[in-house]
Protein backbone atom coordinates (compact mmCIF):
# COMPACT_ATOMS: atom_id res chain seq x y z
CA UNK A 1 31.37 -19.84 50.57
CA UNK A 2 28.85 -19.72 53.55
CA UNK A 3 25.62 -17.75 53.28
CA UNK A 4 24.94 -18.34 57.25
CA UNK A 5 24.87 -15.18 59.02
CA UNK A 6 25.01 -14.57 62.58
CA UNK A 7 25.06 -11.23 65.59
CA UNK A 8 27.49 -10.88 67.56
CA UNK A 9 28.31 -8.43 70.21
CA UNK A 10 31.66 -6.07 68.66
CA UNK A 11 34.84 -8.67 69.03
CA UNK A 12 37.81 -7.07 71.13
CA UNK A 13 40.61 -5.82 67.95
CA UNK A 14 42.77 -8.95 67.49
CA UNK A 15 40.40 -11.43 69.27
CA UNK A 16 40.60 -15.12 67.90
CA UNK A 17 37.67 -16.41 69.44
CA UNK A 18 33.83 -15.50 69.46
CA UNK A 19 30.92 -17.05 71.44
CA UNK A 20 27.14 -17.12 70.09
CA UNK A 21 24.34 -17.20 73.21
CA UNK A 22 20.73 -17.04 73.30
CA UNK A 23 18.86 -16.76 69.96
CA UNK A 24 21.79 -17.03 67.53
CA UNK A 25 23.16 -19.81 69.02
CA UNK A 26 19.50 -21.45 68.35
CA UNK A 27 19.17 -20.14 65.37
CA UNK A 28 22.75 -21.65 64.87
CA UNK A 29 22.63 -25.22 66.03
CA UNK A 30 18.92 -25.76 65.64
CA UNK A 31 17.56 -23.54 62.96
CA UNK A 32 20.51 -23.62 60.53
CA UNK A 33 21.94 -26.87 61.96
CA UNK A 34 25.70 -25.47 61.35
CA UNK A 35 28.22 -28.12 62.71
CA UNK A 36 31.11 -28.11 63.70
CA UNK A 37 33.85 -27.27 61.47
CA UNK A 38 31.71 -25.20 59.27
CA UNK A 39 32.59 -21.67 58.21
CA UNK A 40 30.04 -19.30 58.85
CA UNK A 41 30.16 -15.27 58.64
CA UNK A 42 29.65 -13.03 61.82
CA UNK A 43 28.39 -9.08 62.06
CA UNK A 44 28.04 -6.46 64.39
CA UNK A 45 26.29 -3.83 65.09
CA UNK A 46 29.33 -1.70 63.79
CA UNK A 47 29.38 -2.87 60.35
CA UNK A 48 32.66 -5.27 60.97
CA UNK A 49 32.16 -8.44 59.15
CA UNK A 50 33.88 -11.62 60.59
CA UNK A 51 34.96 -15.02 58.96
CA UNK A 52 34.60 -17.79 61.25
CA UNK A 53 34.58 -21.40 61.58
CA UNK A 54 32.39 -23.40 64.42
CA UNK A 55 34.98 -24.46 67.18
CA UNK A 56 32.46 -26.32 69.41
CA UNK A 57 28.89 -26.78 70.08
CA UNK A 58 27.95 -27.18 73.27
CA UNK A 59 23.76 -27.21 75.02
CA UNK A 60 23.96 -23.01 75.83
CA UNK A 61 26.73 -21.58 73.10
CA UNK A 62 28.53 -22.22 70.18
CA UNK A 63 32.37 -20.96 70.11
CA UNK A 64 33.67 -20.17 66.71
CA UNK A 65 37.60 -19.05 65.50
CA UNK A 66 37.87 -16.10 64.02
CA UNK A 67 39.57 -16.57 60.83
CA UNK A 68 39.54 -12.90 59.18
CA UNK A 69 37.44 -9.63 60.16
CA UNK A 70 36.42 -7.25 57.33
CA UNK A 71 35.58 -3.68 57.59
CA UNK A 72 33.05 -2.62 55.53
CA UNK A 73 32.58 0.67 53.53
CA UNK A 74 30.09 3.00 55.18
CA UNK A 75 26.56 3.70 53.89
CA UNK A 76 26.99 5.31 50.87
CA UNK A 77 24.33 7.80 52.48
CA UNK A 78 22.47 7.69 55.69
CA UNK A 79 18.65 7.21 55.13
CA UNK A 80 16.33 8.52 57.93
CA UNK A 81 13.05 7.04 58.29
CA UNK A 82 11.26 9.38 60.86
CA UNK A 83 7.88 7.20 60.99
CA UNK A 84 4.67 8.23 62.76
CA UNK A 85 3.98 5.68 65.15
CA UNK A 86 1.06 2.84 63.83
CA UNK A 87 -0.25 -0.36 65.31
CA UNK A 88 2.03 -2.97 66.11
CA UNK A 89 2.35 -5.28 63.56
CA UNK A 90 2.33 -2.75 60.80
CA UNK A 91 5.42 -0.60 62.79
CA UNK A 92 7.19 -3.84 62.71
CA UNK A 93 7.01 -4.30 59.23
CA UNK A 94 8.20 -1.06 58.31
CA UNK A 95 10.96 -1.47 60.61
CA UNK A 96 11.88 -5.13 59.00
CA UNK A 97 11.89 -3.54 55.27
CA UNK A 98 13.05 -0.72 56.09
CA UNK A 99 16.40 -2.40 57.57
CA UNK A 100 16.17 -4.60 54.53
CA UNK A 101 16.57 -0.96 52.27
CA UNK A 102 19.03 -0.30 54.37
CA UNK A 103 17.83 2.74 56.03
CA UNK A 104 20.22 3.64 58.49
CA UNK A 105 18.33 5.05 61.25
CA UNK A 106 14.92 4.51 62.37
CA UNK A 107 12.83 7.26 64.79
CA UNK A 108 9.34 6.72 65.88
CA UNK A 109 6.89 10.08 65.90
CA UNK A 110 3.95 10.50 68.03
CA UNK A 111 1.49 12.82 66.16
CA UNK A 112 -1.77 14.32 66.12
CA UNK A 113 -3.19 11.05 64.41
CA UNK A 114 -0.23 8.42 65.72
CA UNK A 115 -0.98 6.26 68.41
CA UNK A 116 0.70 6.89 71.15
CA UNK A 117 3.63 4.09 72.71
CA UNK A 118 2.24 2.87 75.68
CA UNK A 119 3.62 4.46 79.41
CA UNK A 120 6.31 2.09 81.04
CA UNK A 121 6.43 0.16 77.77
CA UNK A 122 8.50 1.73 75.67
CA UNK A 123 12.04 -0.14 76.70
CA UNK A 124 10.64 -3.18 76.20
CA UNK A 125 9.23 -2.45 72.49
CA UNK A 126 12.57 -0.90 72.07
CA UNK A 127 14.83 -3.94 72.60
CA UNK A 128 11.90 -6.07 70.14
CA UNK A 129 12.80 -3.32 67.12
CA UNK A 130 16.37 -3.93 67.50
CA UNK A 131 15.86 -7.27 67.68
CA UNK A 132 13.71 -7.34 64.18
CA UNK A 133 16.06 -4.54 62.56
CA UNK A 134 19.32 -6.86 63.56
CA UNK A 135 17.21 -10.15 61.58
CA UNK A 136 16.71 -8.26 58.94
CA UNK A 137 20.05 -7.16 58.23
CA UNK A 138 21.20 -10.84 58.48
CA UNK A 139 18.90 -12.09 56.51
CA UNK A 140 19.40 -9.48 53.81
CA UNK A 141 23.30 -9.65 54.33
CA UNK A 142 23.45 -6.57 54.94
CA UNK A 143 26.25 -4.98 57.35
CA UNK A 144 24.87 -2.56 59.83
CA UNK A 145 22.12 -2.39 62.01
CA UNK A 146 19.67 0.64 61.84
CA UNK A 147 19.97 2.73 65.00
CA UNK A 148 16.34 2.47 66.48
CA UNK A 149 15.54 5.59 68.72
CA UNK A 150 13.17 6.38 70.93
CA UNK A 151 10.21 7.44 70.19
CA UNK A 152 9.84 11.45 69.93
CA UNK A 153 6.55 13.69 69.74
CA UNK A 154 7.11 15.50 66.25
CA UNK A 155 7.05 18.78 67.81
CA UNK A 156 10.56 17.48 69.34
CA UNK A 157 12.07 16.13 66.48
CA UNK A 158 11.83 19.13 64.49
CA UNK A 159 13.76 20.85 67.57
CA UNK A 160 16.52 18.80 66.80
CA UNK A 161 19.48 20.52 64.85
CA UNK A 162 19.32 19.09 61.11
CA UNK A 163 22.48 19.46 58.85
CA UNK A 164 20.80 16.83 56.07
CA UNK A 165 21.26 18.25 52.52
CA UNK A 166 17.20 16.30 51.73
CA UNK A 167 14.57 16.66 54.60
CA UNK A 168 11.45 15.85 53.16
CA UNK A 169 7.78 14.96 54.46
CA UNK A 170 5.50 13.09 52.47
CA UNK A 171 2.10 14.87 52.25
CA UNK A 172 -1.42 13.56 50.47
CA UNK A 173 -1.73 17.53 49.57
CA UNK A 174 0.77 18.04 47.13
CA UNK A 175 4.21 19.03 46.35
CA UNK A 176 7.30 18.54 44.62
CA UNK A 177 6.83 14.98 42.77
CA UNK A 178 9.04 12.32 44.43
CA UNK A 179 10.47 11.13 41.23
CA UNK A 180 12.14 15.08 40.90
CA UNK A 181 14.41 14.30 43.65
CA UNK A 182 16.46 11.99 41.40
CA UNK A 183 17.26 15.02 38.80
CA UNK A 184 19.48 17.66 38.75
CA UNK A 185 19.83 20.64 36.09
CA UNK A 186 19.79 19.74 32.12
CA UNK A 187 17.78 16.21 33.61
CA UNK A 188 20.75 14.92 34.19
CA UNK A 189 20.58 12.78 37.46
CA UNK A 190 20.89 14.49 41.13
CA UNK A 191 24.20 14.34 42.93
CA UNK A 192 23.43 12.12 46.28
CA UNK A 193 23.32 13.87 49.14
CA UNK A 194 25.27 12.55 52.12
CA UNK A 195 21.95 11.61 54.44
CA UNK A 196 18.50 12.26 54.01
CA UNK A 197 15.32 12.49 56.11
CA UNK A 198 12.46 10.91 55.13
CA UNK A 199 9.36 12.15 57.34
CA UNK A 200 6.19 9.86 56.92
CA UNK A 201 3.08 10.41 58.81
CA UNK A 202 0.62 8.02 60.36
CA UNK A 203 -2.86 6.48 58.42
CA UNK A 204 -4.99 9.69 59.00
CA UNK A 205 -2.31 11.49 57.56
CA UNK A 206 -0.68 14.62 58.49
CA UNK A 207 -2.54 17.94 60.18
CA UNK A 208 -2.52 20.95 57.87
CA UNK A 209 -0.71 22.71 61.58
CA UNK A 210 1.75 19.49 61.23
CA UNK A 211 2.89 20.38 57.91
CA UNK A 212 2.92 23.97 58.42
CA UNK A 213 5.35 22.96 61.48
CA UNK A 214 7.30 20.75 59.35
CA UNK A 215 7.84 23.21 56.22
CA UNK A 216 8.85 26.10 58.67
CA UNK A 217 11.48 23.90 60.00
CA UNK A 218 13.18 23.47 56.92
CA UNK A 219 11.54 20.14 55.17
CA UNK A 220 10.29 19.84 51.85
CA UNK A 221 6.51 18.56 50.71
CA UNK A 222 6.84 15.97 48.06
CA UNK A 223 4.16 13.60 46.37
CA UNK A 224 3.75 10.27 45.67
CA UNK A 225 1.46 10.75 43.12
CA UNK A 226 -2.19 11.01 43.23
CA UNK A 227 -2.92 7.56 44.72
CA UNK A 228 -3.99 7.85 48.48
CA UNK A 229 -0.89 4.75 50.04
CA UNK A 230 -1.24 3.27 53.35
CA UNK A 231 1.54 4.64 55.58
CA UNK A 232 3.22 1.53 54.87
CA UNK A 233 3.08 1.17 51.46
CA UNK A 234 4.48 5.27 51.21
CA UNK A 235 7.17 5.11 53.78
CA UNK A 236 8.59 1.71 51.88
CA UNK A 237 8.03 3.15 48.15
CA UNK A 238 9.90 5.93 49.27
CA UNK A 239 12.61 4.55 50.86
CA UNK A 240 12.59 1.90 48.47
CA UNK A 241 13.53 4.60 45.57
CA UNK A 242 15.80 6.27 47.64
CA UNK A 243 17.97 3.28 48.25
CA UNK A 244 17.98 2.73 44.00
CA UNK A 245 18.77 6.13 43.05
CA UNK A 246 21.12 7.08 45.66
CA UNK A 247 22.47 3.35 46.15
CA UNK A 248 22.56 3.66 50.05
């Protein structure tokens, strides 16, 4: 069975064929040098798996037959990472692991202490999350593609109706311990809530006014521990246990 892994755009119900452009059909012919006749599987953005095999290979796309689609199950639980916005690089790695986790949805923050997404700019770094969210699902085999938002000052977020049965902001100044979320009464372990929120704040952490903002909205303090984590490091760790305990 393949292990190749490729984006497509969501396939018409009953369509036979499928064409790959652009990157994947590099990444295709170049990168994976598939050839013809080979089966390969196909995903979109919608979670609908395809089995394919490579019709043709021409200089600008590859056409492939469609051989059997597959619906898969939805998240066993959405995962919100709400993420204070950071330098570059670093945003795009949390993005990248993140969609590896299998968070489901990914919002940028502007805070007191973010940096702020530069004017006229934003569309542009838009499209390059998708783009890194959508090659790390395929490279994870993963399904679905996070939905990447745009970016929202925190103050505007919170205005936004919440129905999660979790909301939760990670905060260097105590509260609940992480780890509690897991267990329920008699220590047996917590049901799993159908979506969570996972709020975590840029590297000069969150104001004392920001958290007083965020607990009278409804969201939980909770701890990682004593150990003072680079936004990175806490947002993954997090969503990292999330994704055991609750198996999104």
């Amino acid at each position: 069975m393949t292990s190749n892994q490729f984006f497509i755009t969501r396939l018409e119900e009953g369509a036979s064929l499928a064409v790959l452009e652009g990157d994947e059909h590099r990444h295709l012919s170049r990168v994976a040098r598939v050839k013809e006749g080979e089966p390969v599987w196909l995903f979109d953005a919608g979670g609908t798996r395809y089995f394919a095999k490579v019709d043709s290979i021409e200089p600008g796309r590859t056409k492939l037959r469609i051989i059997r689609r597959e619906q898969t199950a939805g998240p066993a639980m959405k995962l919100v990472l709400v993420q204070a916005v950071v330098a570059a690089k670093k945003m795009e790695f949390i993005l990248q692991k993140a969609a590896e986790l299998g968070v489901s949805d990914f919002q940028p923050v502007e805070t007191a202490r973010s940096l702020r997404m530069p004017d006229g700019r934003s569309g542009r770094k838009i499209d390059r999350w998708i783009k890194i969210a959508r090659e790390a699902v395929k490279q994870s085999k993963g399904s679905a593609v996070p939905a990447v938002h745009q970016p929202l000052s925190l103050k505007a977020f919170l205005k936004e109706p919440g129905d999660s049965a979790v909301r939760v902001f990670l905060s260097e100044h105590g509260g609940r311990s992480f780890g509690s979320l897991f267990v329920g009464g008699e220590c047996r372990p917590a049901p799993r809530p159908s979506s969570v929120v996972l709020c975590v704040g840029p590297e000069g952490g969150w104001t004392d006014a920001e958290e007083r903002l965020m607990a009278d909205a409804g969201l939980e303090a909770v701890s990682l521990g004593n150990r003072i984590l680079r936004t990175e490091t806490a947002a993954l760790a997090a969503a990292a246990m999330i994704s055991h305990f609750w198996n999104v």
